[in-house]
Protein backbone atom coordinates (compact mmCIF):
# COMPACT_ATOMS: atom_id res chain seq x y z
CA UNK A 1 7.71 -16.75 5.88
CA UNK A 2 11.14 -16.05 4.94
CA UNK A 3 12.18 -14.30 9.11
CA UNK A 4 12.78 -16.24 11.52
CA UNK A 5 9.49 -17.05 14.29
CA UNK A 6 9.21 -15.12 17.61
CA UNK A 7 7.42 -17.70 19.92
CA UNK A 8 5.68 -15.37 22.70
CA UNK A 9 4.02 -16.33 26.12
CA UNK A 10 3.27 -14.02 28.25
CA UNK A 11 3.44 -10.68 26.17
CA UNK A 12 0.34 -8.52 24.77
CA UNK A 13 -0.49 -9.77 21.79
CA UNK A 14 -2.71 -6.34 20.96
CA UNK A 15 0.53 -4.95 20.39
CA UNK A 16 2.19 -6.58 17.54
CA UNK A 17 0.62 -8.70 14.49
CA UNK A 18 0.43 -12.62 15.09
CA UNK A 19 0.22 -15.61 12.97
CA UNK A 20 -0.70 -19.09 14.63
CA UNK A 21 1.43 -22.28 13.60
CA UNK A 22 -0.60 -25.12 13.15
CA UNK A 23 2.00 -27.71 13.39
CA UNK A 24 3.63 -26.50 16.48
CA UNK A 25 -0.18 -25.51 17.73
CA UNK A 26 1.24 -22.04 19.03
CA UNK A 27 1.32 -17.88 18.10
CA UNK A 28 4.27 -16.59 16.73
CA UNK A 29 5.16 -12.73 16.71
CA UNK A 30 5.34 -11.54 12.61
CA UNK A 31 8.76 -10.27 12.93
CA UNK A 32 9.56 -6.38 11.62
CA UNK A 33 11.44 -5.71 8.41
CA UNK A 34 9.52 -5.84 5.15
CA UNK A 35 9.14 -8.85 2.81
CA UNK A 36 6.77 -9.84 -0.03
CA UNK A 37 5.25 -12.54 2.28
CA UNK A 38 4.36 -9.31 5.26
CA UNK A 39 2.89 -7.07 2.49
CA UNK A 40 0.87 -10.45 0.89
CA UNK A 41 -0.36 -10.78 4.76
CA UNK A 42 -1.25 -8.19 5.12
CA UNK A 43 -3.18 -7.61 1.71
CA UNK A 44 -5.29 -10.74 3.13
CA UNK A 45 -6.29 -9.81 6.72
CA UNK A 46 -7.76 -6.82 4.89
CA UNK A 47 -9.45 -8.85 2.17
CA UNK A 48 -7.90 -6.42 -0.53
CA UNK A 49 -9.26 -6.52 -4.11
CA UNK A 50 -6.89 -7.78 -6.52
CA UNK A 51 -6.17 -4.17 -7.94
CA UNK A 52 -5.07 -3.27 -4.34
CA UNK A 53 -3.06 -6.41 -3.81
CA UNK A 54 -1.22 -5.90 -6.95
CA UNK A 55 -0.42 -1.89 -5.69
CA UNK A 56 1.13 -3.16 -2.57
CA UNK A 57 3.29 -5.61 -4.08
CA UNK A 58 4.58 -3.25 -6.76
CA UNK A 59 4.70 -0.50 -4.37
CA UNK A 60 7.17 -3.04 -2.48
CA UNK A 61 9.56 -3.84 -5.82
CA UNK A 62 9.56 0.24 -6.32
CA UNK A 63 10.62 0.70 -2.36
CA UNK A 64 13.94 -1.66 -2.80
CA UNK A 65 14.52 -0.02 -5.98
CA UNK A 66 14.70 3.45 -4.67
CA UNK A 67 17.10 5.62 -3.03
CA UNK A 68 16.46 8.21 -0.62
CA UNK A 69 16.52 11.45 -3.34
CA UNK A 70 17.93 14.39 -3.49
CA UNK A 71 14.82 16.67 -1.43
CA UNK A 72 15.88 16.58 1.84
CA UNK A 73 18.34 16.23 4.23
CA UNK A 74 19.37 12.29 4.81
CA UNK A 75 17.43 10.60 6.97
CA UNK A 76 19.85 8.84 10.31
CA UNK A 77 18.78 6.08 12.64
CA UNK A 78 16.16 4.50 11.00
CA UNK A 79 16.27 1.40 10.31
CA UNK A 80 13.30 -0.53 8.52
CA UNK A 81 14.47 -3.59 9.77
CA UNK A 82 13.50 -2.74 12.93
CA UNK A 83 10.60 -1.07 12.10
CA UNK A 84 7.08 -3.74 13.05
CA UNK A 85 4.44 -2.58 10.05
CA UNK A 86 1.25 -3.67 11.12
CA UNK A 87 0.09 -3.75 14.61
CA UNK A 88 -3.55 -4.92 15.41
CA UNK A 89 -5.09 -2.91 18.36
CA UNK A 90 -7.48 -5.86 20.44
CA UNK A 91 -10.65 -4.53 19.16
CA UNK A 92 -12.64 -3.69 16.18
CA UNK A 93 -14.03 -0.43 15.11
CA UNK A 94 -17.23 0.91 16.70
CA UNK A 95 -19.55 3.63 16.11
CA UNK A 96 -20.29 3.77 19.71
CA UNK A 97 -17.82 5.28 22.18
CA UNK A 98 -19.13 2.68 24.61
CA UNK A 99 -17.86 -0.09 22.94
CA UNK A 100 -14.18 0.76 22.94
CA UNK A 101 -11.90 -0.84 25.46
CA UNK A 102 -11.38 0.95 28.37
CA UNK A 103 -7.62 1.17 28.12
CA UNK A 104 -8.11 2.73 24.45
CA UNK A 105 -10.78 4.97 25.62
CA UNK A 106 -8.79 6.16 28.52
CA UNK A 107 -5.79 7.41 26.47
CA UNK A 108 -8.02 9.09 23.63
CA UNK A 109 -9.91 10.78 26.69
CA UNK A 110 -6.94 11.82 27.66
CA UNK A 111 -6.22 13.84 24.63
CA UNK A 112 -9.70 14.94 24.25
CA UNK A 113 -11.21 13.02 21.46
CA UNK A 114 -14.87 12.08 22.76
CA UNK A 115 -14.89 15.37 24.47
CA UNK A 116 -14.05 17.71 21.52
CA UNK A 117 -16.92 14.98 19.27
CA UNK A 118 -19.65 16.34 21.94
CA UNK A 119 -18.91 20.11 21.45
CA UNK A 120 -18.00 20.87 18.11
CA UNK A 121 -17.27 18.46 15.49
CA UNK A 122 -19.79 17.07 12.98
CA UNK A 123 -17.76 13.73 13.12
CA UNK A 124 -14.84 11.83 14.48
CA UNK A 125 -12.31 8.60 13.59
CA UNK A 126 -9.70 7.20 15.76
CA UNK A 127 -7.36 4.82 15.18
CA UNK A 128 -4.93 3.20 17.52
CA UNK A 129 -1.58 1.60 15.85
CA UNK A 130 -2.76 0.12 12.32
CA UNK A 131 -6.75 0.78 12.44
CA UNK A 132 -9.40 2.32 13.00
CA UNK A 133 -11.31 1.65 16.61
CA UNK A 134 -13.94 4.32 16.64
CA UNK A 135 -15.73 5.95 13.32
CA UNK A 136 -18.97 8.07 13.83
CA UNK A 137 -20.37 11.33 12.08
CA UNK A 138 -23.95 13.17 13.02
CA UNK A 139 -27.01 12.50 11.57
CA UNK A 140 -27.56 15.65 10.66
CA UNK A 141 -24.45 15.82 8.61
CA UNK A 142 -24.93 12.47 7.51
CA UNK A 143 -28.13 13.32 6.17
CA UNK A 144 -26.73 15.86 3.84
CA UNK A 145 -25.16 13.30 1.86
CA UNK A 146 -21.27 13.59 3.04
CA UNK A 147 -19.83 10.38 3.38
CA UNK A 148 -17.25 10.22 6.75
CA UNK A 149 -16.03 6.45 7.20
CA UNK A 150 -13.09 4.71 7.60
CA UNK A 151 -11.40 4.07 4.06
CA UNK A 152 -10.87 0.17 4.35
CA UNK A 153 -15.64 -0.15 4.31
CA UNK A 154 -15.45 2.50 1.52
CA UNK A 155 -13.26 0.33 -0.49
CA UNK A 156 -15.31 -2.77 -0.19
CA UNK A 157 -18.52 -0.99 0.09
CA UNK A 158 -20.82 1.58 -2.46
CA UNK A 159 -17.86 3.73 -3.03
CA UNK A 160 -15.23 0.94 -4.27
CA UNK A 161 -15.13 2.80 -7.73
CA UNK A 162 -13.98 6.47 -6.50
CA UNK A 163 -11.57 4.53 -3.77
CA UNK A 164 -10.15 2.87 -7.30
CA UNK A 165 -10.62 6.08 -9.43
CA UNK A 166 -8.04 8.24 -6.77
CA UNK A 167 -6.12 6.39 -4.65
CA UNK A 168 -2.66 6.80 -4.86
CA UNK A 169 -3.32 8.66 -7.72
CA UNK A 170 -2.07 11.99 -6.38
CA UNK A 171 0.65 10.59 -4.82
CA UNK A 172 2.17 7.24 -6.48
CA UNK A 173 4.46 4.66 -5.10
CA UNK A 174 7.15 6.46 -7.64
CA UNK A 175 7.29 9.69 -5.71
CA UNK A 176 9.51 8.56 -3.38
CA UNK A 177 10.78 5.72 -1.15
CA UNK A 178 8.66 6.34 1.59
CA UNK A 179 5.13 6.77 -0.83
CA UNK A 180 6.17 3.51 -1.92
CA UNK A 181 6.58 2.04 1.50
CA UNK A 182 2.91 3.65 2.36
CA UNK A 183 1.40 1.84 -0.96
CA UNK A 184 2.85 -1.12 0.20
CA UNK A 185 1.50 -1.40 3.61
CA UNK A 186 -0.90 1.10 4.46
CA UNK A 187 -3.49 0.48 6.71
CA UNK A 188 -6.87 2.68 8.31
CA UNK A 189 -7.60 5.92 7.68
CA UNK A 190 -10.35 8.07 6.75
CA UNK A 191 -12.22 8.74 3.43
CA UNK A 192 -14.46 11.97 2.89
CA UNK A 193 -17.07 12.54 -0.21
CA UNK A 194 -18.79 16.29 0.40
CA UNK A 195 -21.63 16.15 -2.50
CA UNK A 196 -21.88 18.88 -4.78
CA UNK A 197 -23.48 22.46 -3.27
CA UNK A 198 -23.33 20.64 0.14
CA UNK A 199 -21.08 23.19 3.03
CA UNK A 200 -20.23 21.38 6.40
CA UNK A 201 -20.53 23.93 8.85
CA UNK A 202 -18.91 22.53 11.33
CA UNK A 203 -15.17 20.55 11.08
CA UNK A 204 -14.45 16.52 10.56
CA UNK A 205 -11.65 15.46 12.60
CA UNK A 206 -9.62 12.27 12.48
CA UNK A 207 -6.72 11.34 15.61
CA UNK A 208 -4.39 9.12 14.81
CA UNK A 209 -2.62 7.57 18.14
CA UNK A 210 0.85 5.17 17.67
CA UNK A 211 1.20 3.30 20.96
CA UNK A 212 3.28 0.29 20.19
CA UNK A 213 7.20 0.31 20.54
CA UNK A 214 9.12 0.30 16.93
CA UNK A 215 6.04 0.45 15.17
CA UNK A 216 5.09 2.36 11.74
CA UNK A 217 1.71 4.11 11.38
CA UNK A 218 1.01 4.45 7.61
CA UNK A 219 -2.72 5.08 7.34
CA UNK A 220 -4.80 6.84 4.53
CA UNK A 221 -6.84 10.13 4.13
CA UNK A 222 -8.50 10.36 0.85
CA UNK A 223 -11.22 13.25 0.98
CA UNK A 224 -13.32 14.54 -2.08
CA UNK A 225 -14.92 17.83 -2.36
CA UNK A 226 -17.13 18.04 -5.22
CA UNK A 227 -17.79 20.94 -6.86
CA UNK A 228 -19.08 24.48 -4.80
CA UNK A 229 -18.98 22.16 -1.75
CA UNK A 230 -17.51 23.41 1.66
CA UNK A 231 -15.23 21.32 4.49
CA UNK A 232 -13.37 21.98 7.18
CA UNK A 233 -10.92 18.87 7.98
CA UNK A 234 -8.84 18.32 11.14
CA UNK A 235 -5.76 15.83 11.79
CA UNK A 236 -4.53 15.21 15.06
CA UNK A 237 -1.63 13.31 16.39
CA UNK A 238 0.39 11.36 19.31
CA UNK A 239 2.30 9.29 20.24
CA UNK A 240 3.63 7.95 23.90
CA UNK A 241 7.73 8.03 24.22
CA UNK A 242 9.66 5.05 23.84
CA UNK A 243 13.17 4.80 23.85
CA UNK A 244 13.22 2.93 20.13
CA UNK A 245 12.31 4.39 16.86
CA UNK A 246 8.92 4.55 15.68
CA UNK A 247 7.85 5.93 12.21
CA UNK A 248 4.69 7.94 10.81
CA UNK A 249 4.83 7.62 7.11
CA UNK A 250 1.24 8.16 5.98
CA UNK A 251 -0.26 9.57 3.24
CA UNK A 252 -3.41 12.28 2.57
CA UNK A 253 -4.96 13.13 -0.86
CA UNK A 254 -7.02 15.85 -1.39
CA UNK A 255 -9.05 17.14 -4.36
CA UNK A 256 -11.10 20.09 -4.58
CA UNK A 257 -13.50 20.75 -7.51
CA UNK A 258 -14.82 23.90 -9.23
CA UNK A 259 -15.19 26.50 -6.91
CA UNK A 260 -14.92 24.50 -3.89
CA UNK A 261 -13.30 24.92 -0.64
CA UNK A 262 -11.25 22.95 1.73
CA UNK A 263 -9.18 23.46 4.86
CA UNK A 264 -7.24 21.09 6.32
CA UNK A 265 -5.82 21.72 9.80
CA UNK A 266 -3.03 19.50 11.63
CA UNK A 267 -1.80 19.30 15.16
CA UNK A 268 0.87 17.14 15.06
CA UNK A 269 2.49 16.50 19.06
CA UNK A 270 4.97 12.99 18.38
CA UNK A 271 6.88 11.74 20.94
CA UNK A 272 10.76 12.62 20.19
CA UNK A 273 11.27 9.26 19.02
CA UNK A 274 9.27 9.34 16.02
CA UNK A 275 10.78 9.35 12.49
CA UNK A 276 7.48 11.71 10.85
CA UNK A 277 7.71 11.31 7.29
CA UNK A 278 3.78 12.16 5.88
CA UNK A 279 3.16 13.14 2.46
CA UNK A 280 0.11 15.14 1.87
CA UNK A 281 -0.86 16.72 -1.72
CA UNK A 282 -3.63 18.26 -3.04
CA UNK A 283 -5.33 19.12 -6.82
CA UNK A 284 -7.58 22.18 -7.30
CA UNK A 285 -9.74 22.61 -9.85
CA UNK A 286 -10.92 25.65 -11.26
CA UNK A 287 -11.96 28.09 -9.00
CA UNK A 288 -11.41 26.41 -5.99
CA UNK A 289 -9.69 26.93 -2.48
CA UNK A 290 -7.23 24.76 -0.49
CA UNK A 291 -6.17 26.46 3.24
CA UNK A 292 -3.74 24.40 5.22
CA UNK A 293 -3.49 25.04 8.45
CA UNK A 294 -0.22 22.94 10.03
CA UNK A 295 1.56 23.36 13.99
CA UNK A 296 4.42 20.84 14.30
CA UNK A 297 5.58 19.85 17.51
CA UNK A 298 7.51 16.89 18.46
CA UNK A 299 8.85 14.01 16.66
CA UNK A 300 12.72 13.56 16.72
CA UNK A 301 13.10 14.24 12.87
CA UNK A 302 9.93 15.43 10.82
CA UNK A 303 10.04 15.42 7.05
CA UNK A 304 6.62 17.71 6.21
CA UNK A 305 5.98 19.38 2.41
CA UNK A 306 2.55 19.74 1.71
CA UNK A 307 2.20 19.93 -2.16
CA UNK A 308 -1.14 21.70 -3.52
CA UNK A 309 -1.85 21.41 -7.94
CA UNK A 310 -3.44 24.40 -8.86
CA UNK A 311 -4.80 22.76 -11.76
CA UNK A 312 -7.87 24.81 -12.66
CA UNK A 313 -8.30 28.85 -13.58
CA UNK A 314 -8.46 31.15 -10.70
CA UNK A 315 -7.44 28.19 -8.17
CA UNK A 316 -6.12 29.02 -4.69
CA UNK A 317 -3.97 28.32 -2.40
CA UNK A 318 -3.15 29.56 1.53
CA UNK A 319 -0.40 27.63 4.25
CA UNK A 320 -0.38 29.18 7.22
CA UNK A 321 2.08 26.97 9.35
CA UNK A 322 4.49 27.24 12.59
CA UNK A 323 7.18 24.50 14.07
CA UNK A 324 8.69 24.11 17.44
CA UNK A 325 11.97 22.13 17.57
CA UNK A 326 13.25 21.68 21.01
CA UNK A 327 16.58 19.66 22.35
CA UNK A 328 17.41 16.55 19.86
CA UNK A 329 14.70 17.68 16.82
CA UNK A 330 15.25 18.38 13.42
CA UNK A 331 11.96 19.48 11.93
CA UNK A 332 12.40 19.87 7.97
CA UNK A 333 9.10 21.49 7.16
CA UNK A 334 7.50 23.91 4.04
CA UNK A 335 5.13 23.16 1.37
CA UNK A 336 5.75 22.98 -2.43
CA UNK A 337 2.66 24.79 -4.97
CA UNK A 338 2.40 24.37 -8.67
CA UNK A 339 0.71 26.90 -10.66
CA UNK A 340 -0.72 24.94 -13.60
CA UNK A 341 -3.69 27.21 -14.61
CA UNK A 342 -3.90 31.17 -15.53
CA UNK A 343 -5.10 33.57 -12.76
CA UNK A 344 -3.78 30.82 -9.95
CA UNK A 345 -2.50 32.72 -6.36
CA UNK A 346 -0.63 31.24 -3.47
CA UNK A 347 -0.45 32.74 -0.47
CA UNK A 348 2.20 31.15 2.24
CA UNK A 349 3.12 32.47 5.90
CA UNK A 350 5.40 29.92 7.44
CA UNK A 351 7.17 30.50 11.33
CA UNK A 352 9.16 28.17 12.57
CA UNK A 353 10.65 28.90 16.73
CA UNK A 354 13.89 26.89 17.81
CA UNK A 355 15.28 26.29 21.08
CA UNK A 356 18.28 24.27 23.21
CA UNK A 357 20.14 22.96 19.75
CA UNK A 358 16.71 22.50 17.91
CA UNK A 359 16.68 22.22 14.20
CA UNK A 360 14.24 24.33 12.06
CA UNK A 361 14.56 23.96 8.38
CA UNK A 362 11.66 25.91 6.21
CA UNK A 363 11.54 24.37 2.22
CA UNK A 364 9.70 25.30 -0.07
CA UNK A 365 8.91 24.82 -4.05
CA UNK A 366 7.12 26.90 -6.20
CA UNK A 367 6.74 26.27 -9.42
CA UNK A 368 4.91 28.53 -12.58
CA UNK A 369 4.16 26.36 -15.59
CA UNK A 370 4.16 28.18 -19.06
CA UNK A 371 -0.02 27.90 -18.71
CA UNK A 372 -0.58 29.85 -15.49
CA UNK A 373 0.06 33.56 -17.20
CA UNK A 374 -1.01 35.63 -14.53
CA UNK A 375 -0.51 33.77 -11.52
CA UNK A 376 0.62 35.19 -7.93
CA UNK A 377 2.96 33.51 -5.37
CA UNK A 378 3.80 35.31 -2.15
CA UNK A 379 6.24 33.28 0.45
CA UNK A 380 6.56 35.03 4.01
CA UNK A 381 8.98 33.03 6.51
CA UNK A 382 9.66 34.23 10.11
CA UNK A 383 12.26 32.21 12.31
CA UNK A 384 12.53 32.61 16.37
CA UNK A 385 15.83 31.71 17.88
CA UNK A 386 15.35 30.94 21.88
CA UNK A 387 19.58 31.04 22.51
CA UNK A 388 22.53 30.54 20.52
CA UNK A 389 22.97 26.91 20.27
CA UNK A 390 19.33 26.55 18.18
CA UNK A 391 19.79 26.73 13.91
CA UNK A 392 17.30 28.17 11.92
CA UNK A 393 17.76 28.05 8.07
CA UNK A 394 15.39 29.10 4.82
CA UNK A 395 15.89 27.47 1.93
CA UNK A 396 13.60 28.13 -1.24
CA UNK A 397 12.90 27.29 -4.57
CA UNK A 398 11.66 28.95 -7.41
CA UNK A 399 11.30 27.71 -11.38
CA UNK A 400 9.00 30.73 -13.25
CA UNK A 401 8.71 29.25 -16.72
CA UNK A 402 6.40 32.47 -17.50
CA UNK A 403 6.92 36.20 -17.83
CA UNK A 404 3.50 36.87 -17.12
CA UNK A 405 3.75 36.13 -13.05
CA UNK A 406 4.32 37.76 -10.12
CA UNK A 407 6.40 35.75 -7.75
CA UNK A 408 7.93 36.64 -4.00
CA UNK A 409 10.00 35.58 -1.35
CA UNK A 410 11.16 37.26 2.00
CA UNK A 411 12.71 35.67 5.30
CA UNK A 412 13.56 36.78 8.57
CA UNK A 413 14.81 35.71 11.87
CA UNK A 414 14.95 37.21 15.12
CA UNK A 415 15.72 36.77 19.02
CA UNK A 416 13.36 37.65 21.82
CA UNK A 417 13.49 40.88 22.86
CA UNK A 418 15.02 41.26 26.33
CA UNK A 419 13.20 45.09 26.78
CA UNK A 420 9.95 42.65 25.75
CA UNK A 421 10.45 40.35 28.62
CA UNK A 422 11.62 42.95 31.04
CA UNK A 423 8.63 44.90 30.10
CA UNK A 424 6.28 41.86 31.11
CA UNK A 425 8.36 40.92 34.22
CA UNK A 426 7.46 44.51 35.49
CA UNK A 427 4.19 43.67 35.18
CA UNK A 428 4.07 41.12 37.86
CA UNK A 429 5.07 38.09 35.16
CA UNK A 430 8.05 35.41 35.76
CA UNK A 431 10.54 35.37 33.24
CA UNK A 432 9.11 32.18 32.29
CA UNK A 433 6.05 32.86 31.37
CA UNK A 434 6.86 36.14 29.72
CA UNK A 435 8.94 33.95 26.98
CA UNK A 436 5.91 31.50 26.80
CA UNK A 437 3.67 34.57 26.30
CA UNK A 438 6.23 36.29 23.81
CA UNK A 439 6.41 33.11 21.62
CA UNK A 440 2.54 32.39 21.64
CA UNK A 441 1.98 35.74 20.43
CA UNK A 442 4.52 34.80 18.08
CA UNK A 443 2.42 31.61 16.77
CA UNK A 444 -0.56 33.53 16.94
CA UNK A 445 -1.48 33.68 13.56
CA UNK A 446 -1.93 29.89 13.20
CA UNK A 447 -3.54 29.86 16.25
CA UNK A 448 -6.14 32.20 15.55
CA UNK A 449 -7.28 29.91 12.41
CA UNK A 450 -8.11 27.20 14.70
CA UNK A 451 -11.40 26.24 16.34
CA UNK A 452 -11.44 27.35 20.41
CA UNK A 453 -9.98 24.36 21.31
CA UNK A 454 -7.33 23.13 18.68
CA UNK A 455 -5.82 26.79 19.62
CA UNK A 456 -5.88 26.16 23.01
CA UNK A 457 -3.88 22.60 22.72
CA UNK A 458 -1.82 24.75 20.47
CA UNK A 459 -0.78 27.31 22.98
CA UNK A 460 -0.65 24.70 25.88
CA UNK A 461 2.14 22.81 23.83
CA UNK A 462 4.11 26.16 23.02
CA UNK A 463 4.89 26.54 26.89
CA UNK A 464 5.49 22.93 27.66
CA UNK A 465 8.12 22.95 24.51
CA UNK A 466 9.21 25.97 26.33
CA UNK A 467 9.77 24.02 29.41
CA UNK A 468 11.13 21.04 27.76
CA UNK A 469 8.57 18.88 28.90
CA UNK A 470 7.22 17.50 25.53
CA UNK A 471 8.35 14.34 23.90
């Protein structure tokens, strides 16, 4: 290795990723930064195919190559040098909840994860730092043919091929530096196959948990849903507070076939040291349906731009999103459409709340090819300011290369209404709470598209953001 070794005694070795040193018959911490010899490491603890191991290194070249771009605002205070890129959590993944170590079990208890498995979800993944620990879907579900596993089996197992066929093929290690950084050392995540005809009537969920100091999380999410299949997908996220960067730079692919539908929800709640940088895009083929469903909270600095391809006649598209930056956040956030087929519509609703010097930025692309005569774009964006130290700012993009299109736009921004609180407080309702009340009704129409329980985390992060108590 080309850093210098990090002999360690008495530290947790769970936390960080360790090589042993035959001559001098002792462990030694992998430094962080980024070299060819981490990435080549890393392609071998995962036994990578050679297809895969050549992606990571060239993934690598294209992330020294390239600058930060132009879509944006520049990124501060992150350093990748500092930045450790593969953490091992002590245990392997298990399909059985029991088998999990008790100090991983007790933090995803804490945030619900067995719980919400036992009510309503037709399966579950976790992964702590770098993998996977826990991976299980029903039987019944199982028995219908969708395939719910951790990505790293499904590329050495049955579905190697359609792993191969669309990874990173959506989005490529050219897109921008921090896709190439994720095709260079990605690790865990989730992979989906819905067969064709085949509706799952109740959601997937995968919970991603960072726990390690200065530590990057850059795992997977490639889901299939064939054509006139059904799915409901939900992402959740956390991460403890540390008083060092950490960085969430994964990636999630989507593609929907003919007449298909998909809806991916996110609950995002990152400590306000994390640097969240995920790239999510999607391709829609004729006739079918993409619905995101996104609530940002946390993080000190979120870069978030879901990107939907309607590729197919009659495709659609609906984003129905809300952020919450508090003290010491700037949360860039929007979505970016292409209309690349006739008939196509995208529907967006985006609200975005700020509050003691918070940062909301909404940004948005759409884009009408010449072949999408006939296509629909509506953009609605509603900003909340808290006080008058908070920024809220709209800032869209448009290129209609057809006259046959109807495209929108409309923003607005507003202030709590003090007759609105005073109204409540007569009621018999502290000031407080009235706000937290005011701005839940606010984010209700994200809420609302939720399961029961994702809207109640929703709404119980809304009022600790309101009392600064997040992050």
């Amino acid at each position: 290795m080309s850093k210098e070794k990090t002999y360690v005694e008495d530290v947790d070795r769970s936390l960080y990723d360790f090589r042993y040193d035959e001559n001098d018959q002792d462990f030694y911490k992998v430094d962080s930064g980024l070299t060819p010899e981490i990435v080549e490491q890393i392609s071998e603890e995962k036994n990578d195919p050679d297809w895969m191991r050549d992606l990571r290194l060239k993934s690598l070249e294209i992330f020294n190559q390239k600058g930060m771009g132009q879509w944006g605002p520049p990124i501060d205070g992150l350093n990748m040098d500092d930045i450790v890129t593969y953490v091992r959590p002590k245990t392997k993944m298990s399909a059985n909840w029991e088998d999990v170590p008790k100090d991983i079990k007790d933090t995803f208890e804490r945030l619900g994860i067995p719980q919400a498995e036992r009510q309503s979800l037709a399966g579950v993944g976790a992964q702590y730092d770098s993998e996977l620990v826990y991976h299980n879907v029903r039987k019944e579900v199982a028995e219908q043919g969708v395939v719910y596993t951790d990505i790293e089996s499904a590329l050495h197992g049955e579905y190697a091929d359609m792993i191969k066929d669309h990874f990173m093929h959506l989005i490529t290690p050219r897109d921008h530096k921090f896709a190439a950084l994720h095709g260079a050392v990605w690790s865990g995540g989730s992979f989906v196959y819905v067969p064709k005809g085949v509706s799952v009537e109740i959601p997937l969920q995968s919970y991603f948990r960072l726990n390690a100091p200065g530590a990057g999380q850059f795992e997977h999410t490639l889901i299939i849903v064939d054509e006139g299949a059904d799915l409901h997908f939900i992402e959740g996220c956390s991460a403890p507070k540390y008083n060092v960067a950490n960085l969430h730079a994964g990636a999630v692919e989507l593609f929907v076939g003919k007449n298909a539908r998909l809806r991916y929800s996110t609950i995002e709640n990152w400590s306000k040291n994390m640097y969240n940088l995920n790239t999510k895009r999607a391709k829609i083929e004729e006739g079918g349906k993409m619905e995101w469903v996104s609530g940002s909270f946390g993080s000190h600095v979120s870069y978030l731009y879901p990107m939907t391809i309607l590729d197919g006649a009659g495709a659609q598209m609906e984003y129905t999103g809300i952020t919450f930056a508090g003290k010491g956040q700037n949360l860039d956030t929007g979505m970016k459409v292409v209309h690349n087929a006739p008939d196509t519509t995208s529907a967006v609703s985006a609200k975005s709340i700020s509050k003691d010097g918070g940062i909301s930025t909404y940004r948005s692309s759409v884009v009408v090819t010449n072949k999408a005569k006939g296509a629909k774009s509506s953009v609605s964006c509603a900003s909340l300011m808290l006080d008058d130290i908070s920024r809220s700012d709209t800032i869209p993009a448009m290129d209609v290369r057809t006259q046959d299109a109807d495209v929108g736009h409309e923003a607005k921004i507003g202030r709590i209404s003090d007759e609105a609180v005073f109204y409540l407080m007569s009621r018999g309702i502290s000031e407080e709470d009235a706000r937290a009340m005011i701005v839940s009704g606010f984010a209700d129409n994200v809420s609302k598209e939720l399961p029961l329980e994702y809207a109640v985390e929703m709404n119980n992060l809304i009022r600790l953001e309101m009392k600064g108590t997040i992050g």
